[in-house]
N, C-alpha and C. Protein backbone atom coordinates (compact mmCIF):
# COMPACT_ATOMS: atom_id res chain seq x y z
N UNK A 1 -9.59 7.60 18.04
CA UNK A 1 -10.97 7.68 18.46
C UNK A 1 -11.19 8.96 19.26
N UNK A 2 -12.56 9.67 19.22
CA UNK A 2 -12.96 10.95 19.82
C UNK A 2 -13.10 10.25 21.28
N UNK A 3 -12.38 11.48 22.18
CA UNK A 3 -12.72 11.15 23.84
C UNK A 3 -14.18 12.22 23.83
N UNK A 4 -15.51 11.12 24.91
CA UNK A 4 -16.22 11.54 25.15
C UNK A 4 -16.86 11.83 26.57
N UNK A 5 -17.44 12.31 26.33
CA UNK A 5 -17.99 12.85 27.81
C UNK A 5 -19.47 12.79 28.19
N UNK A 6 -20.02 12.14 29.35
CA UNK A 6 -21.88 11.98 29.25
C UNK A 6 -22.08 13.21 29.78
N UNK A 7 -23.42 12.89 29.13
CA UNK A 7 -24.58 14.08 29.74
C UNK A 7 -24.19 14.60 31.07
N UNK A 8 -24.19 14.01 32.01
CA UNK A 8 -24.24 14.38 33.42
C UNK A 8 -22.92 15.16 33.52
N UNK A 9 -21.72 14.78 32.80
CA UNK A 9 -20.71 15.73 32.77
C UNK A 9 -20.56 16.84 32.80
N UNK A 10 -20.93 16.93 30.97
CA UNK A 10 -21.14 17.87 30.65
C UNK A 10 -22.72 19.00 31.28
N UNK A 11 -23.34 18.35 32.10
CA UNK A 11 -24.09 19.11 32.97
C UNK A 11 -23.47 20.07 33.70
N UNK A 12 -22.41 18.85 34.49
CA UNK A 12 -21.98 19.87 35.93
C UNK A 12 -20.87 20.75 35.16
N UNK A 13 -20.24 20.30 34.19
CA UNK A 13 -19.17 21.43 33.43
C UNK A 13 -20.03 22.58 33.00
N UNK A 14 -20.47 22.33 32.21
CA UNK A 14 -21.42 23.48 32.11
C UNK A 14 -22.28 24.88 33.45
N UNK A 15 -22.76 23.88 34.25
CA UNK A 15 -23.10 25.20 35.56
C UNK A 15 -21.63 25.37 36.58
N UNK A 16 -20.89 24.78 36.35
CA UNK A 16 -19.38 25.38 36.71
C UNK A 16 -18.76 26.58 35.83
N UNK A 17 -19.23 26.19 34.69
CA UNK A 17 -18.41 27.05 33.27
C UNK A 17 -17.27 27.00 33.06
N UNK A 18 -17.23 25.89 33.11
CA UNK A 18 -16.04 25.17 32.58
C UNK A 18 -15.99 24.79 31.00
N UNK A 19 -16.89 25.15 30.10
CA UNK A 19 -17.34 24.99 28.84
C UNK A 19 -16.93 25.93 28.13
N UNK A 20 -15.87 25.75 27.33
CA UNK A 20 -15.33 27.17 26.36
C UNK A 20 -15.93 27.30 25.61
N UNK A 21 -16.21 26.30 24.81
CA UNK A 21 -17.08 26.69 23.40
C UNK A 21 -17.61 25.40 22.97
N UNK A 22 -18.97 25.41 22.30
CA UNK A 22 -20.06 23.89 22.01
C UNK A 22 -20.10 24.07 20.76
N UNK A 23 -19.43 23.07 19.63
CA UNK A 23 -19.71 23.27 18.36
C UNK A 23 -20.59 21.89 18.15
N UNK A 24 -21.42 22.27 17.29
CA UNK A 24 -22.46 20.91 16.59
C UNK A 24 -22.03 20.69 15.01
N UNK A 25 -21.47 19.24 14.85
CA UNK A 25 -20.61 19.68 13.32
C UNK A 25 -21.07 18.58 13.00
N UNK A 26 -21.59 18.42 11.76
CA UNK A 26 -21.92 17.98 10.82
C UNK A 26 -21.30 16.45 10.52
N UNK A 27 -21.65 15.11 10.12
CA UNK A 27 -20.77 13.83 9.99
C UNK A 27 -21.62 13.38 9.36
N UNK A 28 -21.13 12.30 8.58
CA UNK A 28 -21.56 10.99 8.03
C UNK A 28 -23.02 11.11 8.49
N UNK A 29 -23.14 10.60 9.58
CA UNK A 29 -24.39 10.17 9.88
C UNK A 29 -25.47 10.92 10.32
N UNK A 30 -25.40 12.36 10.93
CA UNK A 30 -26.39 13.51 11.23
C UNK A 30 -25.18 14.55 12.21
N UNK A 31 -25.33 14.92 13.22
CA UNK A 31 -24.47 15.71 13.86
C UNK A 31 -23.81 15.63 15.15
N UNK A 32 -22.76 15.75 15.86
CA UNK A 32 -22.11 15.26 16.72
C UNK A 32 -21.78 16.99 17.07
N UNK A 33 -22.32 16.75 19.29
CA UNK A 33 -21.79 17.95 19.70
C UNK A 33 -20.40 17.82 20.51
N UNK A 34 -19.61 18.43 20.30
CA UNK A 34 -18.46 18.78 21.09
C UNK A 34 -17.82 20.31 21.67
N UNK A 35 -17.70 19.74 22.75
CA UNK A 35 -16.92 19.95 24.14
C UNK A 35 -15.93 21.15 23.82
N UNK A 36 -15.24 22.06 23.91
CA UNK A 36 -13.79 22.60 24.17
C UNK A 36 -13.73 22.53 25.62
N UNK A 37 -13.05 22.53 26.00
CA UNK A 37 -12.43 22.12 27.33
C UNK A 37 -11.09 22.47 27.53
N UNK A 38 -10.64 22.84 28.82
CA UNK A 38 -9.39 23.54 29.39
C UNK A 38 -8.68 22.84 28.28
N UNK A 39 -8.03 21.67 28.26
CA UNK A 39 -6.98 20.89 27.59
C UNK A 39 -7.49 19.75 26.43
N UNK A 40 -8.89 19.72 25.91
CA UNK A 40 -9.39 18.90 24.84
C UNK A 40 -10.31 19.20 24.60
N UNK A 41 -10.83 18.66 23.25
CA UNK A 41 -11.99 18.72 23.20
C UNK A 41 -13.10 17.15 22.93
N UNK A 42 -14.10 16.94 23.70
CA UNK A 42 -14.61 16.13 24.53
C UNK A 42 -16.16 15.97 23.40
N UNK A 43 -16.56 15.06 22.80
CA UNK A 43 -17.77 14.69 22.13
C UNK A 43 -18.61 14.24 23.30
N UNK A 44 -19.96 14.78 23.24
CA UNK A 44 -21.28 14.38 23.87
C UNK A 44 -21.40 12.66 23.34
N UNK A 45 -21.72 12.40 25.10
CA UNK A 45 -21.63 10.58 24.17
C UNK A 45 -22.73 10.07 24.50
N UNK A 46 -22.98 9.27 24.37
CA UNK A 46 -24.69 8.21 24.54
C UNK A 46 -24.23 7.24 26.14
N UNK A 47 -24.75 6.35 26.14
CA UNK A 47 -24.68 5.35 27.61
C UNK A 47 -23.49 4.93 27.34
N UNK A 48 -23.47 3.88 26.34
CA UNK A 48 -22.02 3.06 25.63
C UNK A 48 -21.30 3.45 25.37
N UNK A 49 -20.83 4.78 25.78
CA UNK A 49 -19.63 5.80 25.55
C UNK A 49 -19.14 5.80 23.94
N UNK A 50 -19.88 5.57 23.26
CA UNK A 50 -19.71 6.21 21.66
C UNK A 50 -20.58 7.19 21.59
N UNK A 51 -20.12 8.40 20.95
CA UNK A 51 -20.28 9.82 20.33
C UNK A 51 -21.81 9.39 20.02
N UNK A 52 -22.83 10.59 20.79
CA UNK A 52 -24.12 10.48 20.61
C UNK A 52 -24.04 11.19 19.13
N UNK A 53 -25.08 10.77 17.60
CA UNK A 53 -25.38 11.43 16.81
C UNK A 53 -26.64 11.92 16.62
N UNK A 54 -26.67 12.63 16.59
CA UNK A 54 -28.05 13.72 16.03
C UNK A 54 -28.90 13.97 15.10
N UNK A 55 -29.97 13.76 14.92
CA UNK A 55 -30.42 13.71 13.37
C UNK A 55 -30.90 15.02 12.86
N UNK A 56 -30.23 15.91 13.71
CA UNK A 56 -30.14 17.24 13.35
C UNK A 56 -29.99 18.05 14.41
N UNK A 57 -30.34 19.64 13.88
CA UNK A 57 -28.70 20.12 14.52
C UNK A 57 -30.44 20.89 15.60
N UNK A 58 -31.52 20.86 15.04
CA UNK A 58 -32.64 21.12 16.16
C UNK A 58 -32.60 20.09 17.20
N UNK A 59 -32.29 18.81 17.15
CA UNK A 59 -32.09 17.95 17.74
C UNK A 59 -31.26 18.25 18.64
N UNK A 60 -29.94 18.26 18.75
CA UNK A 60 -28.71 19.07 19.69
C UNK A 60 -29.03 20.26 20.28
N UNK A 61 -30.31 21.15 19.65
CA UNK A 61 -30.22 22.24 20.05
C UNK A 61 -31.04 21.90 21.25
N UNK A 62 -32.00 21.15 21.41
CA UNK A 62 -32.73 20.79 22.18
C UNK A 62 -32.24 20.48 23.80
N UNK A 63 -30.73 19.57 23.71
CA UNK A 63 -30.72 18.87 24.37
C UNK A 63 -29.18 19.65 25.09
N UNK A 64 -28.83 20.53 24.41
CA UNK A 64 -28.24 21.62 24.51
C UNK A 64 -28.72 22.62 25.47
N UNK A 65 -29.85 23.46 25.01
CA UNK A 65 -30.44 24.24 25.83
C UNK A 65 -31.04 23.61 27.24
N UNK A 66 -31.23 22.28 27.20
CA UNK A 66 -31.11 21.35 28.63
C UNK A 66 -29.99 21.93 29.63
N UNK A 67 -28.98 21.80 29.29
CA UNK A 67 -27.75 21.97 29.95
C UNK A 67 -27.77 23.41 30.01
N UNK A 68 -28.10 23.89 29.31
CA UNK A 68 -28.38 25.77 29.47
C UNK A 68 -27.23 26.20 28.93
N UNK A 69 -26.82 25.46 27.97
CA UNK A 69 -25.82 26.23 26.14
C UNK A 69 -27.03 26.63 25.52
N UNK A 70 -26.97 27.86 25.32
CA UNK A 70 -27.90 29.01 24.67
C UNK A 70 -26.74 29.36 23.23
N UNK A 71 -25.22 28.90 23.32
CA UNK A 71 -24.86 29.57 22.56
C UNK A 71 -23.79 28.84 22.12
N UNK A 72 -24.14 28.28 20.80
CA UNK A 72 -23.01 27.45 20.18
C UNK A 72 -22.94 27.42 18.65
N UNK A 73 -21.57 27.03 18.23
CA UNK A 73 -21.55 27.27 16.13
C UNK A 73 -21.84 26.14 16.14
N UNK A 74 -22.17 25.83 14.85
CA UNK A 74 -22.54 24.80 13.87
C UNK A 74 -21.68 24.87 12.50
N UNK A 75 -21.10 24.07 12.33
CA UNK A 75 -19.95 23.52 11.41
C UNK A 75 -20.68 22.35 10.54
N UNK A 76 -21.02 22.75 9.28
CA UNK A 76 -21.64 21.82 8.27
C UNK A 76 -20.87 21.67 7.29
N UNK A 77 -19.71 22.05 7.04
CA UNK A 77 -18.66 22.76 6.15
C UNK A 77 -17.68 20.73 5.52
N UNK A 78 -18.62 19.90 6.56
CA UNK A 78 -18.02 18.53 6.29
C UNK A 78 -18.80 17.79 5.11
N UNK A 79 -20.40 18.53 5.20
CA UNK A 79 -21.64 18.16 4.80
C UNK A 79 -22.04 19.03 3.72
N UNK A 80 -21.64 20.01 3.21
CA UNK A 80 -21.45 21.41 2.69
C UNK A 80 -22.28 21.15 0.51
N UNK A 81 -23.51 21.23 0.63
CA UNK A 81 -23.86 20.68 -0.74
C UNK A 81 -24.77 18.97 -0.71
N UNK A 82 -24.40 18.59 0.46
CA UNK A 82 -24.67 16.89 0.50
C UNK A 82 -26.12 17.31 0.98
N UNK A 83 -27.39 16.07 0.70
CA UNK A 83 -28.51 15.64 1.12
C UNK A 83 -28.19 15.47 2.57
N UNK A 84 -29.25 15.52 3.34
CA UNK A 84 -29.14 15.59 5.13
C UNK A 84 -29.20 14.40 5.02
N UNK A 85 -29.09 13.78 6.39
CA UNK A 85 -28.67 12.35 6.37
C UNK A 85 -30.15 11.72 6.53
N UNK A 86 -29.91 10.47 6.44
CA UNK A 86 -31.08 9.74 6.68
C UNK A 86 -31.03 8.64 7.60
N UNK A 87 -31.70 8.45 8.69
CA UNK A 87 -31.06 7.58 9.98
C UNK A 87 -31.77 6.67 9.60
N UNK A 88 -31.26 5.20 10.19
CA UNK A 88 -32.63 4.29 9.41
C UNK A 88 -32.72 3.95 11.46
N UNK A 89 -33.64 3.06 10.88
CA UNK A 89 -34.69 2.87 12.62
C UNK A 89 -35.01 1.58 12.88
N UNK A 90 -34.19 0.80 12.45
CA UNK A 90 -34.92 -0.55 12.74
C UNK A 90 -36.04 -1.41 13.89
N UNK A 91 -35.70 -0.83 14.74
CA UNK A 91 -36.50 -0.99 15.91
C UNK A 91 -37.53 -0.67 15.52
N UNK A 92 -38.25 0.73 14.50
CA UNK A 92 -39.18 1.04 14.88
C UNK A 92 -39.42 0.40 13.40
N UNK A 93 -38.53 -0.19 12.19
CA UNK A 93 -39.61 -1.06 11.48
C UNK A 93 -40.00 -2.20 11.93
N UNK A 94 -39.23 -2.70 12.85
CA UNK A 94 -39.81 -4.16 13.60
C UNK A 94 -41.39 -3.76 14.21
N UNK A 95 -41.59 -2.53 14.98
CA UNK A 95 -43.14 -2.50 15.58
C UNK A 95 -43.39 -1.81 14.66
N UNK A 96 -43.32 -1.39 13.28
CA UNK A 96 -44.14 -0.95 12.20
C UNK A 96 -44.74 -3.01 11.67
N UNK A 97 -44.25 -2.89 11.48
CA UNK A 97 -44.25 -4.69 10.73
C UNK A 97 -45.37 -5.66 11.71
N UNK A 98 -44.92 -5.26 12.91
CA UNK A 98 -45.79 -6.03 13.94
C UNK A 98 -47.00 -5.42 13.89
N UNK A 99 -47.01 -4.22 13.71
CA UNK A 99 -48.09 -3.44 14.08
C UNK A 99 -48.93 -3.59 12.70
N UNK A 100 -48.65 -3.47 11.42
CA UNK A 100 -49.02 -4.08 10.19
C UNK A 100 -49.73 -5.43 10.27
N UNK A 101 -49.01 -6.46 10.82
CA UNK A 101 -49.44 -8.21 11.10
C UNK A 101 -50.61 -8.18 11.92
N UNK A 102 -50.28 -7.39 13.05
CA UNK A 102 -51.79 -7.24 13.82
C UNK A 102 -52.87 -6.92 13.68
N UNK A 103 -52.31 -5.93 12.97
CA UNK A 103 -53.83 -5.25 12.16
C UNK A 103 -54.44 -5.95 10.86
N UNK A 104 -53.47 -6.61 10.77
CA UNK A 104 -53.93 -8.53 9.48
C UNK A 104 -54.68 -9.05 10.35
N UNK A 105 -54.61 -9.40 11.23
CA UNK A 105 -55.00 -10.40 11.96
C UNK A 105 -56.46 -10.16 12.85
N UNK A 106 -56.47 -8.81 13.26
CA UNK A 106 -57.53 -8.06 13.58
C UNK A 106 -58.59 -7.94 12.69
N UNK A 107 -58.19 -7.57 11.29
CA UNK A 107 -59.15 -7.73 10.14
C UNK A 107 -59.88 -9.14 10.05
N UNK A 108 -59.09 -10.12 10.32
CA UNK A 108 -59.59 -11.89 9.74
C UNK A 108 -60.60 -12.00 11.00
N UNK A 109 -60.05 -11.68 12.39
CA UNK A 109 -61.21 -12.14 13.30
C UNK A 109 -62.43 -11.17 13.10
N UNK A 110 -62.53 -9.84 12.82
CA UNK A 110 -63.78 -9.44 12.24
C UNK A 110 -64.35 -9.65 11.10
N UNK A 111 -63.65 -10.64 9.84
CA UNK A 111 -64.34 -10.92 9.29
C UNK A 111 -64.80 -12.33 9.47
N UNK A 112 -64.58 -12.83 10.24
CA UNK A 112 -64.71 -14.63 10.69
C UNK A 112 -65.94 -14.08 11.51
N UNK A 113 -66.05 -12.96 12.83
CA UNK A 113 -67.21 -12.66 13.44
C UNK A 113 -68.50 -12.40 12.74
N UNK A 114 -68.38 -11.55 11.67
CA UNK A 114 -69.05 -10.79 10.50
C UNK A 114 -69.70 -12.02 9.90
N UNK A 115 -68.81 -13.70 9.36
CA UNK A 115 -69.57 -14.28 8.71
C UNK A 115 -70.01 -15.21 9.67
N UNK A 116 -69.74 -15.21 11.05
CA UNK A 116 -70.69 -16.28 11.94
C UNK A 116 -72.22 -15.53 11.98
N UNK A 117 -71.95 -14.02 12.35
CA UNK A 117 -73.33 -13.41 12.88
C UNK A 117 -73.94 -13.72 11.12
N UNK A 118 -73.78 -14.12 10.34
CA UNK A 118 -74.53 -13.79 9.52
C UNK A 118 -75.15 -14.98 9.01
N UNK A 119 -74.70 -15.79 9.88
CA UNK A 119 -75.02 -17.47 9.75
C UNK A 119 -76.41 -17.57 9.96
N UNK A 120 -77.18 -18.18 8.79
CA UNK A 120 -78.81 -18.20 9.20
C UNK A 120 -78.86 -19.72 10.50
N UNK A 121 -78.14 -20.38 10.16
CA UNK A 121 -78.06 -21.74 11.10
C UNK A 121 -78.50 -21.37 12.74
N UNK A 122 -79.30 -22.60 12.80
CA UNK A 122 -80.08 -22.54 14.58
C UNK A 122 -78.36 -22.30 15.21
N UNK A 123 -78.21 -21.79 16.46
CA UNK A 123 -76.98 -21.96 17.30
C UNK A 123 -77.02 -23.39 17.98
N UNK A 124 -76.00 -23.63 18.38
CA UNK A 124 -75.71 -25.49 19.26
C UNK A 124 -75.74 -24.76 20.63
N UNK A 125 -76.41 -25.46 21.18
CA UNK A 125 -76.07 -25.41 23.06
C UNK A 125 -74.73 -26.31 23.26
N UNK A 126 -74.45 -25.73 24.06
CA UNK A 126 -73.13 -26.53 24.46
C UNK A 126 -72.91 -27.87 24.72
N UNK A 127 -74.26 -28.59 25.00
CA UNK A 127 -74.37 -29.76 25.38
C UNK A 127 -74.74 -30.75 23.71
N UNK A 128 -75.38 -29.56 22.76
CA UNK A 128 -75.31 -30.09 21.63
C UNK A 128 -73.95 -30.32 20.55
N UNK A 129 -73.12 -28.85 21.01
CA UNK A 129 -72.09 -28.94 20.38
C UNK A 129 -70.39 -30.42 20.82
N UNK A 130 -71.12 -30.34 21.95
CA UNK A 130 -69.98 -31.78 22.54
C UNK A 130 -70.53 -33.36 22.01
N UNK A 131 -72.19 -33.38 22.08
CA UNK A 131 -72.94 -34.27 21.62
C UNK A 131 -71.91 -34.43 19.58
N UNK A 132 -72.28 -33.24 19.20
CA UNK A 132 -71.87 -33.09 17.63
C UNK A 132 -70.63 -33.71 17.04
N UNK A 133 -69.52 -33.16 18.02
CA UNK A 133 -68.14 -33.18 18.05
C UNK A 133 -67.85 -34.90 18.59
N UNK A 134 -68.52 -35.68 19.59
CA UNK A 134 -68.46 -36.83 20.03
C UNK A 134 -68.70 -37.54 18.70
N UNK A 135 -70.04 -37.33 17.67
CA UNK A 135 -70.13 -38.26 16.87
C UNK A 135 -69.29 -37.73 15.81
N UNK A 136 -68.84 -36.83 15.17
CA UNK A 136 -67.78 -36.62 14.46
C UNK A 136 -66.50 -37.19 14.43
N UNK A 137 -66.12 -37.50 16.11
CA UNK A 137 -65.05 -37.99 16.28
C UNK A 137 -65.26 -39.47 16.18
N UNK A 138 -66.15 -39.93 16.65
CA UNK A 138 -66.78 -41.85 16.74
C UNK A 138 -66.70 -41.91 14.58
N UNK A 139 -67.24 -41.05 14.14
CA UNK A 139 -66.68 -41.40 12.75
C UNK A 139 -65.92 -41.56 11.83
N UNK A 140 -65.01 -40.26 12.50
CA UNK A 140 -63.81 -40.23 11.76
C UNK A 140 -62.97 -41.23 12.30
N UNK A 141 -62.85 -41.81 13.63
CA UNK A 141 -62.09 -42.52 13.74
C UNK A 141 -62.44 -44.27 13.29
N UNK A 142 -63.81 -44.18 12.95
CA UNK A 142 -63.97 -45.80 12.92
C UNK A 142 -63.65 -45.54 10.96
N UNK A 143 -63.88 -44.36 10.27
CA UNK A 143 -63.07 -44.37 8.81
C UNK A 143 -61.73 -44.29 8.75
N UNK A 144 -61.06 -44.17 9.65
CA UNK A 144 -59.30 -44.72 9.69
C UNK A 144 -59.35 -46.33 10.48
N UNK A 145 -60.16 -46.77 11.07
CA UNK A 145 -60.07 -48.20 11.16
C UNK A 145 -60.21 -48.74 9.86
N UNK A 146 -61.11 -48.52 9.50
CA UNK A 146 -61.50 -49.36 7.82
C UNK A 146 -60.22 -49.01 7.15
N UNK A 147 -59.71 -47.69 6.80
CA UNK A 147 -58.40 -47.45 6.01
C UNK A 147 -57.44 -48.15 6.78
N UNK A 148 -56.84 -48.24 7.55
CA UNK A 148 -56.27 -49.15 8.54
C UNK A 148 -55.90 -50.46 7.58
N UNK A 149 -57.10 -51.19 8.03
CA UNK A 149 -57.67 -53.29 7.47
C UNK A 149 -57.84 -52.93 6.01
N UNK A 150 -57.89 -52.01 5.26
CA UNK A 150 -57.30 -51.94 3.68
C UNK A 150 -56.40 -52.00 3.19
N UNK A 151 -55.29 -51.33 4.26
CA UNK A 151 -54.34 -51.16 3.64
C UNK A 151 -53.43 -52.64 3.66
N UNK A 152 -52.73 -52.71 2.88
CA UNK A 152 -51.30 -53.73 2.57
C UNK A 152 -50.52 -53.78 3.70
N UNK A 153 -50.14 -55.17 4.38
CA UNK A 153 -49.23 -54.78 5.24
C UNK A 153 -48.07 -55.05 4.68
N UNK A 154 -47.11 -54.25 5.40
CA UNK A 154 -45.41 -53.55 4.45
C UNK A 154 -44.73 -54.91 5.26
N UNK A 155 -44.83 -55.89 6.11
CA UNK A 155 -44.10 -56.96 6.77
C UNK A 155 -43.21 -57.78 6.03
């Protein structure tokens, strides 16, 4: 396994100059920067101390010139002919997907608003609409009494 080194490390190595040389080389998955160092050489790592990857080498350069490396090779020679990589993102299809559903759902309540306002029907006062709902309920429930005393008892 590659020994790595965080950001903050490689910060203070860097304004010490303790940094021999920063290569950004090319892998499987987009690009990985590494370290030369007095006695190793040391991969840029993420929080979880596995080798941060890059989804390109503007990407590193970015975060590179942070630390104030103005000056490093790039080694693609692994990647040399191959399609650039393609990172997938799951996280961000989960709030693509959500964000899709919502906007379903956003559509139905403007069209549920769209066909109330367009309702020629008088509106209920509130005192009519509980009045409404009271005898709706006094009916439906005295038509499951009757289904009730119809039915067969299973005894």
């Amino acid at each position: 396994m590659v020994e790595t080194i965080k950001l903050a490390t490689a910060r203070e190595l860097a304004d010490a100059g303790s940094l021999r040389e920063t290569t950004v080389t090319a892998e499987a998955g987009g690009y990985v920067v590494t370290f030369a160092l007095e006695n190793s050489d040391r991969a840029l790592a993420t929080k979880d101390g596995t080798p941060r990857i890059f989804s390109g080498v503007a990407a590193a350069a970015r975060v590179l010139a942070r630390l104030g490396i103005t000056r490093y090779r790039v080694d693609a020679s692994a990647t040399a002919g191959a399609e650039p990589p393609r990172r997938s993102r799951p996280d961000r299809a989960r709030v693509l997907k959500q964000l899709h559903e919502d906007l379903a759902y956003l559509e139905r309540i403007r069209e549920a608003v769209a066909e109330a306002r367009a309702d020629s029907r008088p509106a209920l006062s509130g005192t009519d609409a509980h009045l409404h709902m009271a005898a709706l309920k006094t009916r439906l429930g005295d038509e499951l009494q009757t289904a009730l005393k119809r039915r067969p008892s299973t005894k």
